[in-house]
Protein backbone atom coordinates (compact mmCIF):
# COMPACT_ATOMS: atom_id res chain seq x y z
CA UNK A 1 0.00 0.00 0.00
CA UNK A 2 1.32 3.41 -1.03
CA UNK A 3 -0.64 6.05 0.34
CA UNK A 4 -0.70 9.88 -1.84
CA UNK A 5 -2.24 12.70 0.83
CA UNK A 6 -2.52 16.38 0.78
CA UNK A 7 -3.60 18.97 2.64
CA UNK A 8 -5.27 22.33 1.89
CA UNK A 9 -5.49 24.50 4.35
CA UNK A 10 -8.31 27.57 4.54
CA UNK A 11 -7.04 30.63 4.35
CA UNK A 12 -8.54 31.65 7.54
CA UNK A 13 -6.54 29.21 9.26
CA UNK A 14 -8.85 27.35 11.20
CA UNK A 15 -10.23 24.50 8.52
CA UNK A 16 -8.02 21.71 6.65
CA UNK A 17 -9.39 19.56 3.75
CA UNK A 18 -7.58 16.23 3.44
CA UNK A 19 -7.41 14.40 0.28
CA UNK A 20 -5.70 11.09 0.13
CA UNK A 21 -5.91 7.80 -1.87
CA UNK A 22 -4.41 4.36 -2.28
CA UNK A 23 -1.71 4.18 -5.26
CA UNK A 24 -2.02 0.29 -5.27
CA UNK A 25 -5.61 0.06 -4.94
CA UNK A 26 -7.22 -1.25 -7.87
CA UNK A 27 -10.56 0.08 -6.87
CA UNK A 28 -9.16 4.09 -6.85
CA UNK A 29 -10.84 5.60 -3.72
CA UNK A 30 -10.40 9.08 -3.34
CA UNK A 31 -11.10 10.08 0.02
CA UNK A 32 -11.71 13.30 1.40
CA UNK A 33 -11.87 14.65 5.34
CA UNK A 34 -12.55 17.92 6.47
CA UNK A 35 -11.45 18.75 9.41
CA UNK A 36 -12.10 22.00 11.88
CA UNK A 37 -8.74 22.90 13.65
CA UNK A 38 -10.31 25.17 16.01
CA UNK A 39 -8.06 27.98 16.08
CA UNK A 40 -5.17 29.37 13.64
CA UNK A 41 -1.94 27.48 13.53
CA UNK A 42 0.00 29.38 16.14
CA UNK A 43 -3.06 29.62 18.12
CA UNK A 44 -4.38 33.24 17.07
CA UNK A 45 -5.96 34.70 13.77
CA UNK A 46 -4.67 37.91 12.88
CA UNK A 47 -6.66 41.12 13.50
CA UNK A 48 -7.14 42.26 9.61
CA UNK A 49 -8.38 38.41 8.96
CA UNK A 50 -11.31 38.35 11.65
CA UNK A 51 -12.25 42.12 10.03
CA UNK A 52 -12.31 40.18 6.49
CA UNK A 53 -14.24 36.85 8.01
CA UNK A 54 -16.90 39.48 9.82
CA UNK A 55 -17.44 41.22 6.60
CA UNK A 56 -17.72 37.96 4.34
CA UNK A 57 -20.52 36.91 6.70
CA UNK A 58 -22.09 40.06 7.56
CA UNK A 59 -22.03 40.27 3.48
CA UNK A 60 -23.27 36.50 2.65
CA UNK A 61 -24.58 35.31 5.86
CA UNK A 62 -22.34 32.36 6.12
CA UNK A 63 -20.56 31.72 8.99
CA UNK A 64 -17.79 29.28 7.15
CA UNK A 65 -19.10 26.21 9.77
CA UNK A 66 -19.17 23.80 6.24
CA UNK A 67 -17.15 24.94 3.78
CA UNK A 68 -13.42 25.85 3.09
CA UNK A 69 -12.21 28.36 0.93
CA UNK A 70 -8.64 27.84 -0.62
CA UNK A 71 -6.29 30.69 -1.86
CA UNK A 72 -5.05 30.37 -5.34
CA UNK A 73 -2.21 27.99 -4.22
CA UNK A 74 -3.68 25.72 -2.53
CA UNK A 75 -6.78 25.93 -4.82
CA UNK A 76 -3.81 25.14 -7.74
CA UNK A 77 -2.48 22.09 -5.15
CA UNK A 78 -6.16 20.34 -4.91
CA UNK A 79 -6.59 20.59 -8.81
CA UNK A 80 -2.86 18.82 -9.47
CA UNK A 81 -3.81 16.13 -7.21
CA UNK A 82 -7.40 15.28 -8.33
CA UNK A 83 -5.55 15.21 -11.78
CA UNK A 84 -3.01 13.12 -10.12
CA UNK A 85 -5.67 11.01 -8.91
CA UNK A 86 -7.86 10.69 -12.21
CA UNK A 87 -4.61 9.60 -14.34
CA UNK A 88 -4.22 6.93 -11.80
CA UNK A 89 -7.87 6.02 -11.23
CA UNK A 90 -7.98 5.39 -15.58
CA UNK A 91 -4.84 3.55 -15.37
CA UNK A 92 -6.50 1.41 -12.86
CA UNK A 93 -9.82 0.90 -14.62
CA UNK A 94 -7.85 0.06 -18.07
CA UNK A 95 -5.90 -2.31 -15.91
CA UNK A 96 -9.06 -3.97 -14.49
CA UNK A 97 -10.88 -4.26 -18.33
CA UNK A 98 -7.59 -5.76 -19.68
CA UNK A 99 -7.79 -8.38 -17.06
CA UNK A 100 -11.32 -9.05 -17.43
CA UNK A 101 -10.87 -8.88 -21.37
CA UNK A 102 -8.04 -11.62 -20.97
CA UNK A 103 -10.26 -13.89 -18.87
CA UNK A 104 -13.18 -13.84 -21.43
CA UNK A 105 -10.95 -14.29 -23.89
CA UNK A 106 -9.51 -17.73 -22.39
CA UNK A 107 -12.98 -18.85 -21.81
């Protein structure tokens, strides 16, 4: 089992989004966590942030409790490893049908 995992972090600091899957799984799980930190990384969020986090929710009315926003980095990380993770997953599948193909085949 060869595990690929990356994290995205929010860019308020407080939520992480986990994406992970199995390089030697024929199946090709992608798996995704969220997870709610609590409080920024070295335990405070910056003045000028909380100002921008009031005025996003005073503006749409969501509080952030179930989503996570990445910045353009991390936004750029996510979309290189779903890619990642889609070449693999149709490597996999054509793997699978060739197998399945060669068993019919000798039947």
């Amino acid at each position: 089992m060869k595990e690929k995992r990356e994290y995205f972090e929010c860019v308020c600091g407080t939520q992480l989004l986990s994406m992970s899957y199995d390089t030697a799984d024929e199946w090709c799980q992608l798996d995704m966590a969220f997870w709610e930190l609590g409080h920024a990384r070295d335990g405070r969020t910056p003045f000028r942030r909380k100002l921008h986090l009031v005025k996003q929710i005073l503006k749409t009315g969501r509080p952030y409790a179930d989503m996570i926003i990445l910045d353009t980095e991390n936004a750029g990380k996510a979309r290189e490893f779903i890619s990642e993770y889609e070449a693999h997953a149709k490597a996999a599948i054509d793997k699978r049908a060739e197998g399945i193909d060669a068993r019919q085949a000798s039947e």
